[in-house]
Protein backbone atom coordinates (compact mmCIF):
# COMPACT_ATOMS: atom_id res chain seq x y z
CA UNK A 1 0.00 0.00 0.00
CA UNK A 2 1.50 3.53 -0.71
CA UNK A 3 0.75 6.79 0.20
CA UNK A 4 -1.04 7.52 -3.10
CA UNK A 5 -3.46 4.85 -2.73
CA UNK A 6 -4.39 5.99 1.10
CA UNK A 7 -4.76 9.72 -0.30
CA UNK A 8 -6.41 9.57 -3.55
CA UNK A 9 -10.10 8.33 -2.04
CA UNK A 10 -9.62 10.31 0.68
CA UNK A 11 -9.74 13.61 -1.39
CA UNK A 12 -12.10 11.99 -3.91
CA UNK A 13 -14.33 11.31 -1.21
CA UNK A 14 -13.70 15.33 -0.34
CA UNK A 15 -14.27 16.44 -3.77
CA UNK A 16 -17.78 14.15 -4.02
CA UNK A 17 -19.11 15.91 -0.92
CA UNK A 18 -18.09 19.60 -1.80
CA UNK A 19 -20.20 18.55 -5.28
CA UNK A 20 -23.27 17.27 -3.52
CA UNK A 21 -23.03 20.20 -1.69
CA UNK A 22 -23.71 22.57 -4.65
CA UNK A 23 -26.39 20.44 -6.15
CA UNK A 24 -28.13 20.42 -2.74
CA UNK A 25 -27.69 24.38 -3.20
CA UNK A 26 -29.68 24.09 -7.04
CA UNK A 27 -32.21 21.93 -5.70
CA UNK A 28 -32.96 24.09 -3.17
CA UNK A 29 -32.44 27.60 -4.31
CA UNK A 30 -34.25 27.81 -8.07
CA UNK A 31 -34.17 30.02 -10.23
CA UNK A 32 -30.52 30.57 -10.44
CA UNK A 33 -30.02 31.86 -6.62
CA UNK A 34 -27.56 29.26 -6.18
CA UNK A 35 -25.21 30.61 -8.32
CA UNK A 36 -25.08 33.81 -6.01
CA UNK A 37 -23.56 31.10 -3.22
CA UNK A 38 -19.90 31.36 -5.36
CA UNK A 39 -19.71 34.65 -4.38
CA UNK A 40 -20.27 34.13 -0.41
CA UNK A 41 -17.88 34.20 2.39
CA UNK A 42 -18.39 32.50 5.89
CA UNK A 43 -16.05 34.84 7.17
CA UNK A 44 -15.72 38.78 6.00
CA UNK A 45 -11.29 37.76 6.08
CA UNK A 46 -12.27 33.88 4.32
CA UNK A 47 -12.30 33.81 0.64
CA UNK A 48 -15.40 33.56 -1.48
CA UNK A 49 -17.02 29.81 -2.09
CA UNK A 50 -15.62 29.86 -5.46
CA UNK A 51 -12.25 30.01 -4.45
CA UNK A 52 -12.57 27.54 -1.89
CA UNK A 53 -13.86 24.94 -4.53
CA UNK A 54 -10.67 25.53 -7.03
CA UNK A 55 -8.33 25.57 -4.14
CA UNK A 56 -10.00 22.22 -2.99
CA UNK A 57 -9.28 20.86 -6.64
CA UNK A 58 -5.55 22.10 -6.81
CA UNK A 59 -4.82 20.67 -3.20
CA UNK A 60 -6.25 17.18 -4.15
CA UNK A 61 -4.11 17.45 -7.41
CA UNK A 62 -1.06 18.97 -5.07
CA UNK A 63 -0.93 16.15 -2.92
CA UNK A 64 -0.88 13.21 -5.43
CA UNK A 65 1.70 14.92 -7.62
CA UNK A 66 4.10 15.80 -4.82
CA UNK A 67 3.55 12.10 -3.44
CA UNK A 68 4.51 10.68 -7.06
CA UNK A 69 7.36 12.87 -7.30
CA UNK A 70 5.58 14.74 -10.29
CA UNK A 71 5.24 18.31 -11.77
CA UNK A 72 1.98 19.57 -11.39
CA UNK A 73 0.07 19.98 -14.48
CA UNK A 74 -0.55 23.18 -16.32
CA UNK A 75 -4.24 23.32 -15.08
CA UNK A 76 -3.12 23.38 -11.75
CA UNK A 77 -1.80 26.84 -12.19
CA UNK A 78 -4.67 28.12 -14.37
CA UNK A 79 -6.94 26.96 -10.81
CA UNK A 80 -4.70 28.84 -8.89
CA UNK A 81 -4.89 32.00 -11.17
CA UNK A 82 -8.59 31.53 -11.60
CA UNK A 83 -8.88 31.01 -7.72
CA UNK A 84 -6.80 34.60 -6.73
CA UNK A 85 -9.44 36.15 -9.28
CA UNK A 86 -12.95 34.48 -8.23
CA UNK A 87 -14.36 37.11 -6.34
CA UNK A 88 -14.52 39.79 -9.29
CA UNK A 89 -15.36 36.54 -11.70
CA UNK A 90 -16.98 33.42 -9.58
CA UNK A 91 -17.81 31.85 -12.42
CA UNK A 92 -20.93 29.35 -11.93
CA UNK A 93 -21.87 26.33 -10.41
CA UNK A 94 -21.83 24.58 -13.68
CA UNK A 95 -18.20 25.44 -13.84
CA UNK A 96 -17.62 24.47 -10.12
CA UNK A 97 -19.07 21.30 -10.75
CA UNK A 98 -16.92 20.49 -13.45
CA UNK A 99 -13.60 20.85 -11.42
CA UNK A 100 -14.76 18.87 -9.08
CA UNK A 101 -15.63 15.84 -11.52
């Protein structure tokens, strides 16, 4: 058993949640109000939801690519770029789901 294989369901697990999460949030806010959500912060110093889902996706993809000894991908970077940016552009939870798939 390696490292890998003890992290890898762990965050998929993570990821799975964080997506039932937003779908919960369609279901139950129609009309598009859900997509308002990206935008929130728990906190007035935390960052907006949107960043919180990309930097969920770059530390699952962090953590298996450090463990394998690898260079992260190019996307990685683009997450992190998008992430610093997501509370003038949160994009929507179309887009969030599809990181976290």
């Amino acid at each position: 058993m390696t490292l890998t294989s003890l992290v890898v369901p762990t965050y998929k697990q993570m990821l799975r949640a964080l997506s039932a999460w937003l779908d919960k949030a369609q279901t139950q806010m129609p009309g598009g109000k859900a997509g308002a959500l990206l935008s929130a912060r728990l906190a007035p110093d935390m960052f907006p939801l949107s960043t919180q889902v990309r930097f969920a996706c770059v530390q699952a993809w962090e953590a298996v690519c450090r463990l394998r000894g690898e260079d992260f991908p190019a996307f990685v970077t683009t997450l992190l770029d998008e992430g610093r940016n997501a509370g003038e552009h949160p994009g929507t939870i179309a887009e969030a789901q599809t990181r976290l798939g």
